[in-house]
Every structure is written in structure tokens, then in C-alpha cells.
Protein backbone atom coordinates (compact mmCIF):
# COMPACT_ATOMS: atom_id res chain seq x y z
CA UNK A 1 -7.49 -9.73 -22.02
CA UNK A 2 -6.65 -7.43 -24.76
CA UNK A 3 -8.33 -3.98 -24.36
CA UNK A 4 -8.60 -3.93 -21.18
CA UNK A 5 -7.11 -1.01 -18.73
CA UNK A 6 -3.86 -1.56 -16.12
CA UNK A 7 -5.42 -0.15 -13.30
CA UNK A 8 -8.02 -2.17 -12.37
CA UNK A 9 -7.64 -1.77 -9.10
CA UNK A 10 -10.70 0.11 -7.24
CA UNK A 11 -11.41 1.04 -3.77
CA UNK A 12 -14.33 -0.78 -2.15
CA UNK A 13 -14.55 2.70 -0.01
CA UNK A 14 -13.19 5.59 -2.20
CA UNK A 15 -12.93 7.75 0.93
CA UNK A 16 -9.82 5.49 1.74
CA UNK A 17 -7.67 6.82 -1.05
CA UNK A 18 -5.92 9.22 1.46
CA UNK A 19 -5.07 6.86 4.19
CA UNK A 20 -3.64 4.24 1.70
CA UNK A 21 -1.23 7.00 0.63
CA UNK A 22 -0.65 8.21 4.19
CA UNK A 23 0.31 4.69 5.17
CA UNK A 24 2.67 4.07 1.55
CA UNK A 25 4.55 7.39 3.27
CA UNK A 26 4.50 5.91 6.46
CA UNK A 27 5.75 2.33 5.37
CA UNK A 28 8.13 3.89 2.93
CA UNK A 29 9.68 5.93 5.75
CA UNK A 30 9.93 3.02 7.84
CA UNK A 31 11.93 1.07 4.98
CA UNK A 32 14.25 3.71 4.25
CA UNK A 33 12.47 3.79 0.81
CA UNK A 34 12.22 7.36 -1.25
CA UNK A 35 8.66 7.59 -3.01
CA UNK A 36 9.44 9.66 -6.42
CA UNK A 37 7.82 13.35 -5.49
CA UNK A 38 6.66 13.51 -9.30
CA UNK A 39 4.79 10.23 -8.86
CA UNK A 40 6.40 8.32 -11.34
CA UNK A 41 7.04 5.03 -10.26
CA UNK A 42 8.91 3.47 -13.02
CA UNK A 43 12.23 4.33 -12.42
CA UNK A 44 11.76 3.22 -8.48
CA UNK A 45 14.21 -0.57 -8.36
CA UNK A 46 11.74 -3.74 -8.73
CA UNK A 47 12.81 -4.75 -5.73
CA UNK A 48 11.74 -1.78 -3.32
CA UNK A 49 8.50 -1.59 -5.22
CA UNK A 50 7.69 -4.92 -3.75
CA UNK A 51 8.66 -4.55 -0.45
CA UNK A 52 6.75 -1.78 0.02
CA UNK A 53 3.91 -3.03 -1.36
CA UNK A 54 4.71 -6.27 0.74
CA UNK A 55 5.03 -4.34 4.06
CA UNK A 56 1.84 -2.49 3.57
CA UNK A 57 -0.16 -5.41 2.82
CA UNK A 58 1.18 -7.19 6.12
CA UNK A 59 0.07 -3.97 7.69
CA UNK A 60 -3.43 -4.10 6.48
CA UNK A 61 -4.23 -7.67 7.14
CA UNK A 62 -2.52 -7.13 10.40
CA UNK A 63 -5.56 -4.06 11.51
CA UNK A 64 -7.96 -6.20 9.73
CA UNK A 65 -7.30 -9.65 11.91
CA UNK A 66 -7.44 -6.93 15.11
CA UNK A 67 -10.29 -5.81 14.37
CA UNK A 68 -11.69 -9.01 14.08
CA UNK A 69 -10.55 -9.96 17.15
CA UNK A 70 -12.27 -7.47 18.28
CA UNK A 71 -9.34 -4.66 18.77
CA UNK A 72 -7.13 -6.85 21.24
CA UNK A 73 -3.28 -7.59 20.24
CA UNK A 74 -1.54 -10.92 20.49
């Protein structure tokens, strides 16, 4: 896979971009997480990294199987 970029990652719906970050704020707050204000990620611990990233994927299959359900909670 030589060649090939690191972020391969797209949006399905571009327009999302802003709510993703809202919610890494959100979820980061919520942790007790600080998100590096000059966006550099790299010298943010391994371990915090993944939780957040963790937490907010939890979140998002969590809205998904509601609305699914059709918007009820369990």
C-alpha cells in the first residue's frame, strides 16, 4: 500500500465536517480531555486519543440505532 495517502478517511456527507468537530469538543469536555488549540495531535497521550475516539464512536452508533428505532430510547 505504498503511495498511498494517511487520510483516507472521507465524509459520506461533507456538510457533516462541523458537527463531527462540535461533538470531538463535546466528548472531549465530557472526558476531561484537552484538544491541542494548534491542532496538532501528535503530542496528545495514545491513550486519550483512543478514548476519545472510542466515546464518540459509541455516541454515533448510539443516534444511529435511535434513529432506527425510529427516535424512541431504551
Amino acid at each position: 500500500m505504498a503511495g498511498q495517502s494517511r487520510s483516507s478517511n472521507t465524509l459520506v456527507v461533507p456538510q457533516a465536517s462541523a458537527a463531527l468537530d462540535q461533538m470531538k469538543y463535546e466528548v472531549a469536555q465530557e472526558l476531561g480531555i484537552q484538544i491541542p488549540q494548534d491542532g496538532y495531535y501528535g503530542n496528545m497521550a495514545t491513550r486519550d486519543a483512543g478514548s476519545l475516539g472510542g466515546y464518540i464512536t459509541r455516541k454515533l452508533v448510539q443516534i444511529a440505532e435511535q434513529q432506527l428505532s425510529g427516535g424512541q430510547g431504551r
